[in-house]
N, C-alpha and C. Protein backbone atom coordinates (compact mmCIF):
# COMPACT_ATOMS: atom_id res chain seq x y z
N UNK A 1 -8.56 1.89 12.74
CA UNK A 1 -7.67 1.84 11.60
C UNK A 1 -8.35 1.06 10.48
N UNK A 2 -8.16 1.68 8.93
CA UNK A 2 -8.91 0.82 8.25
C UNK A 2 -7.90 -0.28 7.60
N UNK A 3 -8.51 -1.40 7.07
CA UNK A 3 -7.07 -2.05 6.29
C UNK A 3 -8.30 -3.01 4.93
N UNK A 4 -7.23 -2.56 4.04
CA UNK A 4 -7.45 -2.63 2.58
C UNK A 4 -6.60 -3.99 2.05
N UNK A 5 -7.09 -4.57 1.43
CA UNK A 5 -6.56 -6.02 1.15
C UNK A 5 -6.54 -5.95 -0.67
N UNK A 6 -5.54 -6.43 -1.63
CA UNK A 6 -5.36 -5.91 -2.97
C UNK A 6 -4.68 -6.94 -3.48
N UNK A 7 -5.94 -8.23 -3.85
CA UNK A 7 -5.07 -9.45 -4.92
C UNK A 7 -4.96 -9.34 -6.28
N UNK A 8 -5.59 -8.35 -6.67
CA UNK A 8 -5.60 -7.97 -7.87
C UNK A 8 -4.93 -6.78 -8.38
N UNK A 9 -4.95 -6.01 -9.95
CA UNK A 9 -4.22 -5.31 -10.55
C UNK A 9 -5.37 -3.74 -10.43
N UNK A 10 -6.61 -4.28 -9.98
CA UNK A 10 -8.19 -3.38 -10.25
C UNK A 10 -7.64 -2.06 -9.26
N UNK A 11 -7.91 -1.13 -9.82
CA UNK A 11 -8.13 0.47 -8.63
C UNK A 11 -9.10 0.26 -7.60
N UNK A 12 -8.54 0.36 -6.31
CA UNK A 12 -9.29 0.15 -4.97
C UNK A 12 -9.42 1.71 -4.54
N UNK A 13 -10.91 1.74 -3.82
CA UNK A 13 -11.11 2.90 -2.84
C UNK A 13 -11.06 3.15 -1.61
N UNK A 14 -10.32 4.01 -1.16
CA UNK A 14 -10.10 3.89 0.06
C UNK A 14 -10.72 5.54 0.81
N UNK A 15 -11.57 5.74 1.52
CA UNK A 15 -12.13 6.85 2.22
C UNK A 15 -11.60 6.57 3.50
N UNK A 16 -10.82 7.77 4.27
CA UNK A 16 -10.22 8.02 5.25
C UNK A 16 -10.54 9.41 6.07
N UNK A 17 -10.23 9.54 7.09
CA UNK A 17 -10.58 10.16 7.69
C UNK A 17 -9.03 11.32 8.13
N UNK A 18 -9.12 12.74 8.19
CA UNK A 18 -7.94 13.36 8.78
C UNK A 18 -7.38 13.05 9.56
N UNK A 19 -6.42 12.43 9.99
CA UNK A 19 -5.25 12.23 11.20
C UNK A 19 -5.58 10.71 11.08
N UNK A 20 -6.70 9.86 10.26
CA UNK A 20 -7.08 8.24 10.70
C UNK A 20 -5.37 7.25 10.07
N UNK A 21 -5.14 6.24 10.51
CA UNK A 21 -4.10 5.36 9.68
C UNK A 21 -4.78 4.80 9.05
N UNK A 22 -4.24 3.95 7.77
CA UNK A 22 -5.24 2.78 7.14
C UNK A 22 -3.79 2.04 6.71
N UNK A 23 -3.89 0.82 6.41
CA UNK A 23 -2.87 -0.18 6.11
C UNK A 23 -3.64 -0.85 4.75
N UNK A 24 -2.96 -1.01 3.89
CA UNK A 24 -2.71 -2.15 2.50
C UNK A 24 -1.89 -2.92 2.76
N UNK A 25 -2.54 -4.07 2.37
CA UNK A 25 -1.66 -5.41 2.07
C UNK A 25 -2.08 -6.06 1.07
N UNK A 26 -0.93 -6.48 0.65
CA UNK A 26 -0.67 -7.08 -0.58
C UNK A 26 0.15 -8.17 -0.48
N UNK A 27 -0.10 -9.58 -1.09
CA UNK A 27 0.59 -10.92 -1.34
C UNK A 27 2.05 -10.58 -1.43
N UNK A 28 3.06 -11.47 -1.07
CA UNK A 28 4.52 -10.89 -1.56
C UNK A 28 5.04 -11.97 -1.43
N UNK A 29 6.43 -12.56 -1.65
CA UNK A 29 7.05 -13.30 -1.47
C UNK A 29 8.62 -12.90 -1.78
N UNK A 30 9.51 -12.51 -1.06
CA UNK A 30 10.93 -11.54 -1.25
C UNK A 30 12.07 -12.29 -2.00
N UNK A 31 11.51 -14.00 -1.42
CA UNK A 31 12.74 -14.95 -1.58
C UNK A 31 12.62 -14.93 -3.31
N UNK A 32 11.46 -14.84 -4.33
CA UNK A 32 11.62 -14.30 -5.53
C UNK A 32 12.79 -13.04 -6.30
N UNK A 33 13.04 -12.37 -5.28
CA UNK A 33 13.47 -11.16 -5.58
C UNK A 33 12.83 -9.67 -5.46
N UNK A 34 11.16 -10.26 -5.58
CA UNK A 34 10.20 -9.22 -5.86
C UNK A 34 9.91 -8.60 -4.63
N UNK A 35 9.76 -7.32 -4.48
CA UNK A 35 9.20 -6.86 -3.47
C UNK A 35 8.38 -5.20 -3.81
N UNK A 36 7.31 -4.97 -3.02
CA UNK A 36 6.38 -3.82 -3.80
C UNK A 36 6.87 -2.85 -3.08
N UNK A 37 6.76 -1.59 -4.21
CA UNK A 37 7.38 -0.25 -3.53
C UNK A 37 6.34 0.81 -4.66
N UNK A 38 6.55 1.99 -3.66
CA UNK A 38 5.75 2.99 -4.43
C UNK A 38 5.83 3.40 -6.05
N UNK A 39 5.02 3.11 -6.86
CA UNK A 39 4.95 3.49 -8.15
C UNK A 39 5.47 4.93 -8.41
N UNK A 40 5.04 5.97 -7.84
CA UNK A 40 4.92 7.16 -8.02
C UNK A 40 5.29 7.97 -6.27
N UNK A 41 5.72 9.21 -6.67
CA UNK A 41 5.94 9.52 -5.67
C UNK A 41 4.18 10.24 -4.60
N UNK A 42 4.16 9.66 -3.51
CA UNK A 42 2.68 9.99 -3.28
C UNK A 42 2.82 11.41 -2.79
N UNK A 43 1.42 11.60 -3.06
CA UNK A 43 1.14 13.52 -2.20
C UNK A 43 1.08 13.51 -0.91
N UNK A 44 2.34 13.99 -0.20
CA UNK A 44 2.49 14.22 1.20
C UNK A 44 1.78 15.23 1.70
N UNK A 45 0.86 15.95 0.75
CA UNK A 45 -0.15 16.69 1.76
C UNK A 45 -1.13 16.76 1.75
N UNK A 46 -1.76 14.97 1.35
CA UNK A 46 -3.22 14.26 1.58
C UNK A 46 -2.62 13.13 2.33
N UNK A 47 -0.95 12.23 1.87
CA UNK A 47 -1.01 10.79 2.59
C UNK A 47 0.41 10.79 2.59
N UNK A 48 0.90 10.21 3.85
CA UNK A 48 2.23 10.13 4.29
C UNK A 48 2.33 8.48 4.63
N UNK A 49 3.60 7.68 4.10
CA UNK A 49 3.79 6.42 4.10
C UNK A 49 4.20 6.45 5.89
N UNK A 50 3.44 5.54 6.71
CA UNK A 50 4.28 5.14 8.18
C UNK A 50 5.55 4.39 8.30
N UNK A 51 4.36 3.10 7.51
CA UNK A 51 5.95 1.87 7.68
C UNK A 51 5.27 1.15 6.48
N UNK A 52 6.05 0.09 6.27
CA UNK A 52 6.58 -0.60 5.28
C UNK A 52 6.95 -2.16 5.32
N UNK A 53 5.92 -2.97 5.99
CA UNK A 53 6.88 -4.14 6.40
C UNK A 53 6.11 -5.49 5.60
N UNK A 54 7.54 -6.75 5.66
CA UNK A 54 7.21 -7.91 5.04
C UNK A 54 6.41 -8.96 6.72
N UNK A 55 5.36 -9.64 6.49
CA UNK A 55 4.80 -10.50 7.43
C UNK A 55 5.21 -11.94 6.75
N UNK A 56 5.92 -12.90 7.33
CA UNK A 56 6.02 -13.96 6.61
C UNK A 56 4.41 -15.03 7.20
N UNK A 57 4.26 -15.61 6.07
CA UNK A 57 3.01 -16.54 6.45
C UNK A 57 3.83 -17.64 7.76
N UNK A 58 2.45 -18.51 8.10
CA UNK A 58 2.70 -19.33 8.77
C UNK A 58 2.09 -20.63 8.52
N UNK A 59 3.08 -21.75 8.02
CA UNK A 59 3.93 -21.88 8.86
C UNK A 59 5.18 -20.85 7.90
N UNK A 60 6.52 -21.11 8.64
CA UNK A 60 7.13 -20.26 8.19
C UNK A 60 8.24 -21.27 7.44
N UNK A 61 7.93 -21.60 6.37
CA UNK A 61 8.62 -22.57 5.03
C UNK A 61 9.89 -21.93 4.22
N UNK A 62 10.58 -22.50 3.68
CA UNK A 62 11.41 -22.14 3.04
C UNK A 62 10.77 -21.66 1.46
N UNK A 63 10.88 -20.23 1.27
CA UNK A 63 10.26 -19.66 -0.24
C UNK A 63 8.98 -19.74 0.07
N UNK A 64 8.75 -19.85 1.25
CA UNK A 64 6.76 -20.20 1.12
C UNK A 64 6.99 -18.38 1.19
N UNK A 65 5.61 -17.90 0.60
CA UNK A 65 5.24 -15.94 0.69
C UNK A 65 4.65 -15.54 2.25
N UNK A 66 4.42 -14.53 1.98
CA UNK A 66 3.48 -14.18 3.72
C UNK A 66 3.00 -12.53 2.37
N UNK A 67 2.86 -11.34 3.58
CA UNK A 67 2.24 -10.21 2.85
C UNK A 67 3.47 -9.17 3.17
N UNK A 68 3.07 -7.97 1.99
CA UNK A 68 3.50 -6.92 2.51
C UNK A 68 2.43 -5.79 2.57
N UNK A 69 3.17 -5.34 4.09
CA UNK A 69 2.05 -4.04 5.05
C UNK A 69 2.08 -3.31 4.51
N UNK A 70 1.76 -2.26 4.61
CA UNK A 70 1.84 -0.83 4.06
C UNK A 70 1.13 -0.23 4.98
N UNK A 71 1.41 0.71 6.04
CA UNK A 71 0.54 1.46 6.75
C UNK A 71 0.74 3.32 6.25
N UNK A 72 -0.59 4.01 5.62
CA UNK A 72 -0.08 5.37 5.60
C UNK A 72 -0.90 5.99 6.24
N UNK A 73 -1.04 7.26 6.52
CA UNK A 73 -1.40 8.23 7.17
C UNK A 73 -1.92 9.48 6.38
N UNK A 74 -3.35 9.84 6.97
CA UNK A 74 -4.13 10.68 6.44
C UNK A 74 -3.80 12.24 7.14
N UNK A 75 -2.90 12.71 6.29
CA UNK A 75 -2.52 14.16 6.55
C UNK A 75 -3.25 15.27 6.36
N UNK A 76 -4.08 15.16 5.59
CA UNK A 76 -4.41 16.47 4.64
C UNK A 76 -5.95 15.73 3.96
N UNK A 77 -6.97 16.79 3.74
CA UNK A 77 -8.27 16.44 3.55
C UNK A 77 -7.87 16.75 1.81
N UNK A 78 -8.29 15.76 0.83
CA UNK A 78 -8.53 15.49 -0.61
C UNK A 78 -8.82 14.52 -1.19
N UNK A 79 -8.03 14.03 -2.33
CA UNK A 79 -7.66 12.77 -3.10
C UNK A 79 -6.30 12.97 -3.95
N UNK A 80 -6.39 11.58 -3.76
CA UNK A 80 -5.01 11.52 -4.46
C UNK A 80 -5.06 10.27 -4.48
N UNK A 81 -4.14 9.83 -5.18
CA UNK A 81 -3.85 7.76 -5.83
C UNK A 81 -2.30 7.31 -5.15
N UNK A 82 -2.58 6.19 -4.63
CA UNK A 82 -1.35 5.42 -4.51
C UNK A 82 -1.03 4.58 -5.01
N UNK A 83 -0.03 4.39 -6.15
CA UNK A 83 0.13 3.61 -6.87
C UNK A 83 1.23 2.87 -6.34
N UNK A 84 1.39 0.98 -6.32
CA UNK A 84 2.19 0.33 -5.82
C UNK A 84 2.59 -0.85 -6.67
N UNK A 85 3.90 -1.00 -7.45
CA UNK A 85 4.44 -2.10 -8.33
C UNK A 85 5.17 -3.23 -7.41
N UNK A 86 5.34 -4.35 -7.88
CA UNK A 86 5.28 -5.46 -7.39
C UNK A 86 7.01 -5.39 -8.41
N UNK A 87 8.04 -5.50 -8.20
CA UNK A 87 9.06 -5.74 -9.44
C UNK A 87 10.28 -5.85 -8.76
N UNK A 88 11.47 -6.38 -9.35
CA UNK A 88 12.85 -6.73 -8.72
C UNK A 88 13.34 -5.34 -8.99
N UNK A 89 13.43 -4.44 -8.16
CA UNK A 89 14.72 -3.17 -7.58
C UNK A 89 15.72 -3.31 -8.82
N UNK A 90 16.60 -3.87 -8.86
CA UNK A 90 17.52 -4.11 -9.82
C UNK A 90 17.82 -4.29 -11.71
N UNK A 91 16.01 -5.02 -11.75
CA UNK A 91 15.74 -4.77 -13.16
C UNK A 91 15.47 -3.37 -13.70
N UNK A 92 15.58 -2.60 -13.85
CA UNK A 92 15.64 -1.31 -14.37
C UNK A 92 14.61 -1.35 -15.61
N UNK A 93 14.80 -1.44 -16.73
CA UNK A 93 14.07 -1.94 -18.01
C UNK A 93 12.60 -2.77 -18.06
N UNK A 94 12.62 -3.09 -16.99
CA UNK A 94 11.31 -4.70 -17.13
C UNK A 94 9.95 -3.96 -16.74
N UNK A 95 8.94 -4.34 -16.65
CA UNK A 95 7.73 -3.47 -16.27
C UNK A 95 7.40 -4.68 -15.09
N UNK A 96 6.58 -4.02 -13.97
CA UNK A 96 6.54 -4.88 -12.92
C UNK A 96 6.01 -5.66 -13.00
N UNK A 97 5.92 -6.93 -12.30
CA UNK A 97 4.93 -8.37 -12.52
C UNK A 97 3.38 -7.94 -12.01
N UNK A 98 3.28 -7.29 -11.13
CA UNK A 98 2.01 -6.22 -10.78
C UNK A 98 2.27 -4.98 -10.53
N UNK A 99 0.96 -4.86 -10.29
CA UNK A 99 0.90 -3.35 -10.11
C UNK A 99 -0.28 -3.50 -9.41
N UNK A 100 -0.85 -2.03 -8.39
CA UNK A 100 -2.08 -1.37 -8.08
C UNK A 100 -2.18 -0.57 -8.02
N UNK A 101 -3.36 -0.07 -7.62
CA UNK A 101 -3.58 1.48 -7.14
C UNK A 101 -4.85 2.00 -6.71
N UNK A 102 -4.69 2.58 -5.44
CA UNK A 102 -5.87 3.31 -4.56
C UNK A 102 -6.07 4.63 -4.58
N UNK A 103 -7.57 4.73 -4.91
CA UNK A 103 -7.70 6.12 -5.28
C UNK A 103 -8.15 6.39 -3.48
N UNK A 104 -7.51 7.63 -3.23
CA UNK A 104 -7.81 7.78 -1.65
C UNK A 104 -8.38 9.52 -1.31
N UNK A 105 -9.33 9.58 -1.02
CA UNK A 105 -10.14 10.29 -0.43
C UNK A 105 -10.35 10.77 0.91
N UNK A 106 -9.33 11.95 1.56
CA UNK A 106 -9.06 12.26 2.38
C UNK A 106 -10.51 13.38 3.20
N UNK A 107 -11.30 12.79 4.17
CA UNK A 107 -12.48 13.71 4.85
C UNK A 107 -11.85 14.67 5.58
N UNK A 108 -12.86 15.62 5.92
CA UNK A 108 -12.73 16.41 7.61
C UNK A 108 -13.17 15.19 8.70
N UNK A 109 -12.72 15.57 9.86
CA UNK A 109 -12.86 14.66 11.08
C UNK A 109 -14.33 15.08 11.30
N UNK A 110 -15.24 13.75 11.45
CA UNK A 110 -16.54 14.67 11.85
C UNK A 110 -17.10 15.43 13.55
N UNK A 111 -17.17 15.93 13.12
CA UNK A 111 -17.73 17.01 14.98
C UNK A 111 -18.91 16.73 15.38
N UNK A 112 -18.44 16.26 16.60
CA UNK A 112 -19.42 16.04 17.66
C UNK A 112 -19.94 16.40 18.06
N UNK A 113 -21.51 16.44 17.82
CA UNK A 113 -22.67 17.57 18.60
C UNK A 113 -23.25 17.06 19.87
């Protein structure tokens, strides 16, 4: 499984393999309000989202952050971008406090001679 790490706002690359998982994580902290969700709706027939989860750091503090996972799945051989905002659900109007985005590059599985 590959896993992609994203402290910044910069376009990350991610090369994957057909049927491979890969996971992003990204800094988070919920007790803000903020929590990251898909920018855009992604192409389900290069990359399909698995799961979605918050890891709290350790130790485990009151308002202290931990990360959020992101595991997706390589469906379909191409490219395509996953774009992911960092912003409170509820503000409607505001532009997110971050943002990213992975340009992702879906292979054939290679064959074994």
């Amino acid at each position: 499984m590959l896993a992609v790490s994203a402290p910044g706002q910069d376009s990350k690359g991610i090369t994957a393999t057909n049927g491979q998982e890969f996971k992003v994580t990204l800094a988070a902290n919920p007790t803000t309000g903020y929590s990251w969700a898909l920018a855009k709706p992604l192409d389900e027939k290069i990359v399909k989202c698995v799961t979605n989860e918050y890891v709290r750091s350790a130790p485990q503090l009151i308002g202290s952050g931990g990360t959020a996972v992101w595991t997706f799945k390589a469906v379909g051989e191409g490219k395509t971008e996953i774009g992911l905002k960092y912003a409170r659900p509820w503000e409607t109007n505001v532009a997110p406090a971050r943002t990213t985005n992975f340009a992702v590059v879906v292979l054939a599985p290679k064959l074994d001679k």
